[in-house]
PDB file of N, CA and C in Angstrom:
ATOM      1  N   UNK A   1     -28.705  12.207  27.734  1.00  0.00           N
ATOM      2  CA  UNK A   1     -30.043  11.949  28.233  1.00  0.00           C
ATOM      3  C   UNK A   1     -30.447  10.528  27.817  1.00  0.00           C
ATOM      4  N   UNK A   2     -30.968   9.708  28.516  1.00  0.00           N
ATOM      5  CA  UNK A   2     -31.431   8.566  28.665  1.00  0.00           C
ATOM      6  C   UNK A   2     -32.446   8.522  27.411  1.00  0.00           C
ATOM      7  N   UNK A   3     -32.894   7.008  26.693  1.00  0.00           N
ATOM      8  CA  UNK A   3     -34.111   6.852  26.262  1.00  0.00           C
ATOM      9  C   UNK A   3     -35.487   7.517  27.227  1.00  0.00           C
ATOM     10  N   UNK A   4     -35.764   6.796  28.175  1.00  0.00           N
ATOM     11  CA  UNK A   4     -36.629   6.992  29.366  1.00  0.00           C
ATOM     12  C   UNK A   4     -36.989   8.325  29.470  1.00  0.00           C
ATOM     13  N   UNK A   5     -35.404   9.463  29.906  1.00  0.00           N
ATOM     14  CA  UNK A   5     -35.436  10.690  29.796  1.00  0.00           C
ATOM     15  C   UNK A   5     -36.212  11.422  28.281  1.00  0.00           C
ATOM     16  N   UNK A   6     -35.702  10.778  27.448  1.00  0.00           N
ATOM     17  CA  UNK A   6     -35.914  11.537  26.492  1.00  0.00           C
ATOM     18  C   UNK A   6     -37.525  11.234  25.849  1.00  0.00           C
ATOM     19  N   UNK A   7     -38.212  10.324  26.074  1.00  0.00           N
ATOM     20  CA  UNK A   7     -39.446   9.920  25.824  1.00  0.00           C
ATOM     21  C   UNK A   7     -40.419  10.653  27.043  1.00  0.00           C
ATOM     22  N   UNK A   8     -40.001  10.824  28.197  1.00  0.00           N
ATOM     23  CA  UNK A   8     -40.475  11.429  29.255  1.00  0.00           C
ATOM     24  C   UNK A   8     -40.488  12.800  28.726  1.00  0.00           C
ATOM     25  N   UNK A   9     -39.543  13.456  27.913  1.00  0.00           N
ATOM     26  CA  UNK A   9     -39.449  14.886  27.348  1.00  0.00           C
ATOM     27  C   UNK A   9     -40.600  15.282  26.450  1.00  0.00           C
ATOM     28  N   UNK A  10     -40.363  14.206  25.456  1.00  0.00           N
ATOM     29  CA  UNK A  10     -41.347  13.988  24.487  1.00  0.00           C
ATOM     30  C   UNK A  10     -42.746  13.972  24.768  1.00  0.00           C
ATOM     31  N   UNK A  11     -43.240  13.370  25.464  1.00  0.00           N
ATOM     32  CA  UNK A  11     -44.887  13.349  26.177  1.00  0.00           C
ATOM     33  C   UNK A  11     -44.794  14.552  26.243  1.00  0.00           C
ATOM     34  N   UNK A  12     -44.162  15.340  27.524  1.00  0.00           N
ATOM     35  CA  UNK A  12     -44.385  16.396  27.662  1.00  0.00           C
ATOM     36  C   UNK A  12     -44.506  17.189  26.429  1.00  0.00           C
ATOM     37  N   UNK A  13     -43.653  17.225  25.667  1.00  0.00           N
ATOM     38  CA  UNK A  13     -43.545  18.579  24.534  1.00  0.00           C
ATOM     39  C   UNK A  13     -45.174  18.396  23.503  1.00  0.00           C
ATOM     40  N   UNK A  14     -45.256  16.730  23.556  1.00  0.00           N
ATOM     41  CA  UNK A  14     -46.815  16.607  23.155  1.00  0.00           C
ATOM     42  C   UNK A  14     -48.113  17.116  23.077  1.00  0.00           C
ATOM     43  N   UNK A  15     -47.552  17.926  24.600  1.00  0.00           N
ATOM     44  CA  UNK A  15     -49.508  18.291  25.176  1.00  0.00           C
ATOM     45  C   UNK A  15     -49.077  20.252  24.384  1.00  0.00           C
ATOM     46  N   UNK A  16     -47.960  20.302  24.097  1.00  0.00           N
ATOM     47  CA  UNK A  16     -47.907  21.862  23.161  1.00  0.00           C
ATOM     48  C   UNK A  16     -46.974  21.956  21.827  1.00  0.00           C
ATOM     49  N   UNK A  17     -47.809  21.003  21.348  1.00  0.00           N
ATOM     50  CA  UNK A  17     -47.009  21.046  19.583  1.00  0.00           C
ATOM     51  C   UNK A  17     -48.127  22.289  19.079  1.00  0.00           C
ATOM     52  N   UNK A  18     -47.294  22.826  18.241  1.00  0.00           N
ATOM     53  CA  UNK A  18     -48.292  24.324  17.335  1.00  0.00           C
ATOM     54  C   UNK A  18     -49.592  23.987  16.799  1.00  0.00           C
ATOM     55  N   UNK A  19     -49.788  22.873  16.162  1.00  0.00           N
ATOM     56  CA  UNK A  19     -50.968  22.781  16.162  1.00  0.00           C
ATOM     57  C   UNK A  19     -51.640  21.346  16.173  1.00  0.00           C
ATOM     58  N   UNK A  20     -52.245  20.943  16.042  1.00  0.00           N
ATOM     59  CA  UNK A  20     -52.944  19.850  16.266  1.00  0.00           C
ATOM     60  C   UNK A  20     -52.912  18.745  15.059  1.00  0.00           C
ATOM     61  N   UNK A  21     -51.970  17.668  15.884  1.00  0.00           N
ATOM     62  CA  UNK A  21     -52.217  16.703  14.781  1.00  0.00           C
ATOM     63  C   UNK A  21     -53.517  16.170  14.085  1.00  0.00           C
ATOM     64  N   UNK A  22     -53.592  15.725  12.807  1.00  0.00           N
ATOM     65  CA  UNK A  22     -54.358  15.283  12.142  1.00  0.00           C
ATOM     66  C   UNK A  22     -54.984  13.493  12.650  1.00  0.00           C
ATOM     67  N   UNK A  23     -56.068  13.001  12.397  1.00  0.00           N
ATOM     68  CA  UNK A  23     -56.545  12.347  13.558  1.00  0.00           C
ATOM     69  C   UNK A  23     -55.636  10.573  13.215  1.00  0.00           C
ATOM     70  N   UNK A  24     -55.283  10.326  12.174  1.00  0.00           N
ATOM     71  CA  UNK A  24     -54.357   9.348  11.783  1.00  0.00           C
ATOM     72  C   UNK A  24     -52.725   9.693  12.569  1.00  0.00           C
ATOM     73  N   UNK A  25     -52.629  10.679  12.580  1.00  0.00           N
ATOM     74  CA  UNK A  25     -51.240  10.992  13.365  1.00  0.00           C
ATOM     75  C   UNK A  25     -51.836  11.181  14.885  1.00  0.00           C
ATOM     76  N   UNK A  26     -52.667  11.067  14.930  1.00  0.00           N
ATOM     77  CA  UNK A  26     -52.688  11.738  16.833  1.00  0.00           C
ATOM     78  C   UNK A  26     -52.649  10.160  16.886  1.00  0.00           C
ATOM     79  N   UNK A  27     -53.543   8.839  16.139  1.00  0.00           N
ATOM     80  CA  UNK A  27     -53.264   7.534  16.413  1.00  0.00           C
ATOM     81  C   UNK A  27     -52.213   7.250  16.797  1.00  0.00           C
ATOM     82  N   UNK A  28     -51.207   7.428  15.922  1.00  0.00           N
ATOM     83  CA  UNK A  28     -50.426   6.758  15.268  1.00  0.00           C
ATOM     84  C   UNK A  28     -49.200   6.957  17.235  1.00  0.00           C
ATOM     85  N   UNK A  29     -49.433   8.490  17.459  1.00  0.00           N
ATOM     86  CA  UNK A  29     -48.848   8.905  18.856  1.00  0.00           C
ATOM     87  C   UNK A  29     -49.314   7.754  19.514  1.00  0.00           C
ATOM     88  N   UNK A  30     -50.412   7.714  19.847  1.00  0.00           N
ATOM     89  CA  UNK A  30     -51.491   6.683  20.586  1.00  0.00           C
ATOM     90  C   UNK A  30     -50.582   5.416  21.110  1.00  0.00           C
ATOM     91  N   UNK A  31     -50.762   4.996  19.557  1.00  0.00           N
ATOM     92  CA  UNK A  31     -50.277   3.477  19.512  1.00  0.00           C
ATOM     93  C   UNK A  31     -48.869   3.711  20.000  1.00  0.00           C
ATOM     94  N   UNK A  32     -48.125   4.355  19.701  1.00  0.00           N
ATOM     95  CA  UNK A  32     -46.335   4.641  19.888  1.00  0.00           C
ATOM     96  C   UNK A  32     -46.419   4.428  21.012  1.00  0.00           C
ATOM     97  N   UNK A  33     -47.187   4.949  21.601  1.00  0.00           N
ATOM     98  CA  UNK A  33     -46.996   5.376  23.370  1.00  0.00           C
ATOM     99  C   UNK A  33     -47.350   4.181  23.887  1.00  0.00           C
ATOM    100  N   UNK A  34     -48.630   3.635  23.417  1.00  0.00           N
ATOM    101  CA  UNK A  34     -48.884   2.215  24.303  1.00  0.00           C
ATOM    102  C   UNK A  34     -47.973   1.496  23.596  1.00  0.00           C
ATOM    103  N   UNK A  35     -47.503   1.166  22.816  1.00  0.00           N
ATOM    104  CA  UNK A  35     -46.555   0.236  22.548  1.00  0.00           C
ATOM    105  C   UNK A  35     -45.116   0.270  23.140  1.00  0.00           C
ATOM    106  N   UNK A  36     -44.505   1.461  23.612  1.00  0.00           N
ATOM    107  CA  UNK A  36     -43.910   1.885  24.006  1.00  0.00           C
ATOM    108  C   UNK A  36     -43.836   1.552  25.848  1.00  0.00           C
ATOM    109  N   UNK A  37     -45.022   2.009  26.387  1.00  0.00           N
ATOM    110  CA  UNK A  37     -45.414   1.834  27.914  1.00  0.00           C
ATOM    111  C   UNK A  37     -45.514   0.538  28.047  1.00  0.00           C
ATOM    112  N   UNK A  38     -46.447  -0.154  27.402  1.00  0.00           N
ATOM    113  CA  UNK A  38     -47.369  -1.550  27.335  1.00  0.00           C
ATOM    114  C   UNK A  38     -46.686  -2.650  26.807  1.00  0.00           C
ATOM    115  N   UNK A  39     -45.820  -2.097  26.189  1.00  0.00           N
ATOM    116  CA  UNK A  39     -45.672  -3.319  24.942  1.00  0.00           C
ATOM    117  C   UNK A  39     -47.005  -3.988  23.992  1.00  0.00           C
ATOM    118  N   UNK A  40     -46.862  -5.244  23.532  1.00  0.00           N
ATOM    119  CA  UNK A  40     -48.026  -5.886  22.828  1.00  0.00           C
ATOM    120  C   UNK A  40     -49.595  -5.261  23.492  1.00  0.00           C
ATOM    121  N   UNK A  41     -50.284  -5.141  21.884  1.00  0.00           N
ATOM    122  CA  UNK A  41     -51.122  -5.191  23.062  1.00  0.00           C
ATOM    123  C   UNK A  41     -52.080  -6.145  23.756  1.00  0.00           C
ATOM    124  N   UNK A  42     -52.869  -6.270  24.240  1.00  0.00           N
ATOM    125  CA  UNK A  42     -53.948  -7.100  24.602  1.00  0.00           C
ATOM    126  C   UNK A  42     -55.109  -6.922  24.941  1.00  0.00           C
ATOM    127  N   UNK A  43     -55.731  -7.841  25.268  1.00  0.00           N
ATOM    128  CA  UNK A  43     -57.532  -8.204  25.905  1.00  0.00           C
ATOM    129  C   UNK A  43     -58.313  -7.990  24.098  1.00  0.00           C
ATOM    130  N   UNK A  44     -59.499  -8.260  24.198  1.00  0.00           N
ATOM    131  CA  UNK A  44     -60.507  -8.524  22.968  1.00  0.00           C
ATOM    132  C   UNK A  44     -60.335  -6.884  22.012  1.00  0.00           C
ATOM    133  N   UNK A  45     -60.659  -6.893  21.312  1.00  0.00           N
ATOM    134  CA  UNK A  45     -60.778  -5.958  20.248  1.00  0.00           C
ATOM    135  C   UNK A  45     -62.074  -5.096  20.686  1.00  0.00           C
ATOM    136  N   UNK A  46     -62.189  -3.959  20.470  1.00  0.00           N
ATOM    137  CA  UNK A  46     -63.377  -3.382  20.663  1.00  0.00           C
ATOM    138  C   UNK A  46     -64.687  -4.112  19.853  1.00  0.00           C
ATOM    139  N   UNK A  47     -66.233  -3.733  20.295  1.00  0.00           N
ATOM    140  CA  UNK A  47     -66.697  -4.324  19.613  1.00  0.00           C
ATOM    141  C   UNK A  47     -67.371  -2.713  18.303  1.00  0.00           C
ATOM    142  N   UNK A  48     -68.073  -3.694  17.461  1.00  0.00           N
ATOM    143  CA  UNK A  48     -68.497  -2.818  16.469  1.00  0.00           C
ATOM    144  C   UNK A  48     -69.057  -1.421  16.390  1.00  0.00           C
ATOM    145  N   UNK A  49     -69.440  -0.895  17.924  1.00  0.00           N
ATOM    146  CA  UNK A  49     -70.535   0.400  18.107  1.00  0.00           C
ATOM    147  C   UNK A  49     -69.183   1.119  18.221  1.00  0.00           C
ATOM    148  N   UNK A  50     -68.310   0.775  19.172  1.00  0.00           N
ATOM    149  CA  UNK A  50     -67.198   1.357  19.440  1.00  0.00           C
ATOM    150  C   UNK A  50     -65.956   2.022  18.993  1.00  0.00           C
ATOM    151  N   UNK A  51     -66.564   3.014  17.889  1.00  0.00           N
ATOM    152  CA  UNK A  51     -65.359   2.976  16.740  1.00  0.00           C
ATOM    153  C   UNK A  51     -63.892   3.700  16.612  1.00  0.00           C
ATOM    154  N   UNK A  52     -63.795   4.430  17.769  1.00  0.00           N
ATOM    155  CA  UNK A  52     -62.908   4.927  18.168  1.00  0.00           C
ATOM    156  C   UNK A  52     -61.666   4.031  18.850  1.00  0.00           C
ATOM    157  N   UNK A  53     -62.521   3.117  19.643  1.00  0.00           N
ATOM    158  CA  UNK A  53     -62.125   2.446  20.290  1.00  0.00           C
ATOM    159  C   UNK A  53     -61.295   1.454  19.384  1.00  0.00           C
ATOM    160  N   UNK A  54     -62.077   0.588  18.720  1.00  0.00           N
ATOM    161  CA  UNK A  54     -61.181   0.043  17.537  1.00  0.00           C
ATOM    162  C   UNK A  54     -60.085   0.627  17.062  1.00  0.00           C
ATOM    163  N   UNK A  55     -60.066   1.770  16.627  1.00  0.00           N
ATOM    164  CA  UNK A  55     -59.211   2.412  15.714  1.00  0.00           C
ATOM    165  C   UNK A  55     -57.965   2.648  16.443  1.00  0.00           C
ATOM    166  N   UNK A  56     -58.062   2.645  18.034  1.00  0.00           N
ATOM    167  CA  UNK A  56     -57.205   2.817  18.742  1.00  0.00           C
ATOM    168  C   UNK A  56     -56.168   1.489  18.548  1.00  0.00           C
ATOM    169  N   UNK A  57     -57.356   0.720  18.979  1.00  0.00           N
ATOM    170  CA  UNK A  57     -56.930  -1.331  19.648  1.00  0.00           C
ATOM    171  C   UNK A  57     -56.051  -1.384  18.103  1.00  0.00           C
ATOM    172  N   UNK A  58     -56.656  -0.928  16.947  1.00  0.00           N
ATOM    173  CA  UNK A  58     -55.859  -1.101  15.516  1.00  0.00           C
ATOM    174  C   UNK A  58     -54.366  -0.895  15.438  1.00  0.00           C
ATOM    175  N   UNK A  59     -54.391   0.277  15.992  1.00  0.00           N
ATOM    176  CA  UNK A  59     -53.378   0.595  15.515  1.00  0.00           C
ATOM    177  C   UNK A  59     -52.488   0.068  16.593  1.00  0.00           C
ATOM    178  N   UNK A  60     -52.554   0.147  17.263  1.00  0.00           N
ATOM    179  CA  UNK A  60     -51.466  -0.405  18.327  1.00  0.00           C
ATOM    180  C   UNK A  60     -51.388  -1.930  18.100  1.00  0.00           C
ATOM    181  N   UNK A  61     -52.773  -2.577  17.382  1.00  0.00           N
ATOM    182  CA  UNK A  61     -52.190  -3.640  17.558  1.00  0.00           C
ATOM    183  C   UNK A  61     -51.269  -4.188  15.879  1.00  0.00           C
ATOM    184  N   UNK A  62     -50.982  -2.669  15.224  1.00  0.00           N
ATOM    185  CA  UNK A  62     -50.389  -2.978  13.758  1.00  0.00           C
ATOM    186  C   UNK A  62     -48.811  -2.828  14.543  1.00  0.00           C
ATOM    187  N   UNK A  63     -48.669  -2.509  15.886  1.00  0.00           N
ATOM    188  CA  UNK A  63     -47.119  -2.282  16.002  1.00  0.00           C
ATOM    189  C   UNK A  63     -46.753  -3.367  16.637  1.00  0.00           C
ATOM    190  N   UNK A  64     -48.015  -4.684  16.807  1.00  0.00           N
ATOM    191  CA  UNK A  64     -47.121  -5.819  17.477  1.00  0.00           C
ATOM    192  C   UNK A  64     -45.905  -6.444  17.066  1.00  0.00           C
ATOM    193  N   UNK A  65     -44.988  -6.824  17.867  1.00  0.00           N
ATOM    194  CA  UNK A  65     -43.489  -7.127  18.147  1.00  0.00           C
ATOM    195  C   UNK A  65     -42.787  -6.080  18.147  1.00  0.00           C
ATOM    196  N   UNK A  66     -42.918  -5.092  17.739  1.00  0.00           N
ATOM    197  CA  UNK A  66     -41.882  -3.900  18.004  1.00  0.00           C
ATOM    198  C   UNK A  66     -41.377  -3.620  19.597  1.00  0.00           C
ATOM    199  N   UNK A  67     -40.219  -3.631  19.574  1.00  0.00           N
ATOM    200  CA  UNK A  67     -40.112  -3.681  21.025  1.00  0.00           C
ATOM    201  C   UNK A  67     -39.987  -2.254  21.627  1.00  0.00           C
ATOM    202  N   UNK A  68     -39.769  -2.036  23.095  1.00  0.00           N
ATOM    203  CA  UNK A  68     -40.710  -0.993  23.209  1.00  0.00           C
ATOM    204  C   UNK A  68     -39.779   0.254  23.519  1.00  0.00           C
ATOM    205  N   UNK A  69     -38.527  -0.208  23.185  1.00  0.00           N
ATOM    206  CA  UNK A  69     -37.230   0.852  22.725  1.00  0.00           C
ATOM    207  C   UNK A  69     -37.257   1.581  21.606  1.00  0.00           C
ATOM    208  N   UNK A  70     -37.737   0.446  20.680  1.00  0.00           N
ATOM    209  CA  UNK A  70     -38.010   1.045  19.313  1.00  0.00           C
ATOM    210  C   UNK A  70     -39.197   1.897  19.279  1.00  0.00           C
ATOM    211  N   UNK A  71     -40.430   1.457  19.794  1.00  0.00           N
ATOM    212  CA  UNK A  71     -41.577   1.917  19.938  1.00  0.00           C
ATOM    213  C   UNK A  71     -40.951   3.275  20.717  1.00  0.00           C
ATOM    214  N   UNK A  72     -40.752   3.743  21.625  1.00  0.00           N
ATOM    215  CA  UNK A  72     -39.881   5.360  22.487  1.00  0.00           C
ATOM    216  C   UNK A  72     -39.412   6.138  21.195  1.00  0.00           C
ATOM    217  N   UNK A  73     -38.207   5.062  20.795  1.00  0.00           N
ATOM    218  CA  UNK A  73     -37.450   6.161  19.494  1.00  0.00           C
ATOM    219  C   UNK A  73     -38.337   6.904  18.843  1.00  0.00           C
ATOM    220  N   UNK A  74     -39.336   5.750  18.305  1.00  0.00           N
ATOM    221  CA  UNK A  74     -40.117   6.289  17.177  1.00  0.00           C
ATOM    222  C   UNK A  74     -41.564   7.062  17.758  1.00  0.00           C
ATOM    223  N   UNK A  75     -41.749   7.329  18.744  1.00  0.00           N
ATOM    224  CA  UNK A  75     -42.750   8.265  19.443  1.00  0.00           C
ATOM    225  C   UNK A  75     -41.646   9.996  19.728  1.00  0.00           C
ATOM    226  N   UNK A  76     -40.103   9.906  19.830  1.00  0.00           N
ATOM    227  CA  UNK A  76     -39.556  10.647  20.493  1.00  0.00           C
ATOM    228  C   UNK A  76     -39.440  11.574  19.105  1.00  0.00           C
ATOM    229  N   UNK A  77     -39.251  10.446  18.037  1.00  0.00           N
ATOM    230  CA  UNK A  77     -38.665  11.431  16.769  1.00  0.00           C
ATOM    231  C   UNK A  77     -40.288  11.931  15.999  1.00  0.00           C
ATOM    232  N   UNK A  78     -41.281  11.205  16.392  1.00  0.00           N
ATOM    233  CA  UNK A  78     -42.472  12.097  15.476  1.00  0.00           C
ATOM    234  C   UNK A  78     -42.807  12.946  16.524  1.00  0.00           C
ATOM    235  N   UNK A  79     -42.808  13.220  17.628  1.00  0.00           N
ATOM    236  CA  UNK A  79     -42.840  14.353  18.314  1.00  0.00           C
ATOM    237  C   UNK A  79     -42.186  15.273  18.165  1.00  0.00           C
ATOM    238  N   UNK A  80     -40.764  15.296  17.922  1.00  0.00           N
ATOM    239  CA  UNK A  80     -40.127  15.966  17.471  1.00  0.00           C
ATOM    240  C   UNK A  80     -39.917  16.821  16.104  1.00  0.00           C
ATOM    241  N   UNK A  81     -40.734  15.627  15.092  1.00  0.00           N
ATOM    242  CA  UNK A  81     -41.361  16.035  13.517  1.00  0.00           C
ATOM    243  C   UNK A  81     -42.173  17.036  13.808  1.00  0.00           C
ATOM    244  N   UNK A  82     -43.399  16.953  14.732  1.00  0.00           N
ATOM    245  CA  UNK A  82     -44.146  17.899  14.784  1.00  0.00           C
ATOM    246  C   UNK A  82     -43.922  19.032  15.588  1.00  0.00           C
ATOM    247  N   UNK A  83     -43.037  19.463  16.078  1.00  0.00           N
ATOM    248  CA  UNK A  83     -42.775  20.163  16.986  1.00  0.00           C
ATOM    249  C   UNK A  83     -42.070  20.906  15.900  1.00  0.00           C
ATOM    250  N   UNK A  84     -41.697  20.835  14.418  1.00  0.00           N
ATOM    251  CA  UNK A  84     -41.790  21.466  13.563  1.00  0.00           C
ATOM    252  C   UNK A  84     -40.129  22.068  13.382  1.00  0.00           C
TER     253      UNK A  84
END
């Protein structure tokens, strides 16, 4: 099975892991995935009211340069962590 394939698996198995990640790990998916899809990220940072929003733009933007093979692996294998 392909990277592609196997990250395509992974999303899926996402939306029914046993229970619900904790809100630093559901990020952490977040960022994997856009870093992964997106690569770098971009446009302005959220602003201050927006705090979710930040926390998102954060973290994805703590995985800049990772390229976005690496970024798959490492979304395919913590999905797989939690899938228990």
């Amino acid at each position: 099975m392909s990277l592609q394939e196997q990250f395509a698996q992974a999303q899926a198995d996402s939306k029914n892991l046993p229970e619900r990640p904790d809100n630093m790990t559901l990020l952490k998916i977040y960022a994997l995935f856009k870093q992964a899809s997106s690569g770098d990220v971009e446009g302005a940072r959220p602003g201050f009211t927006d705090m979710v929003g930040r926390a998102k733009y954060d973290a994805w933007a703590a995985l800049k340069g990772n390229s976005q093979d690496e970024a798959m692996q490492q979304y395919i294998d913590l999905i797989e962590e939690l899938k228990g």
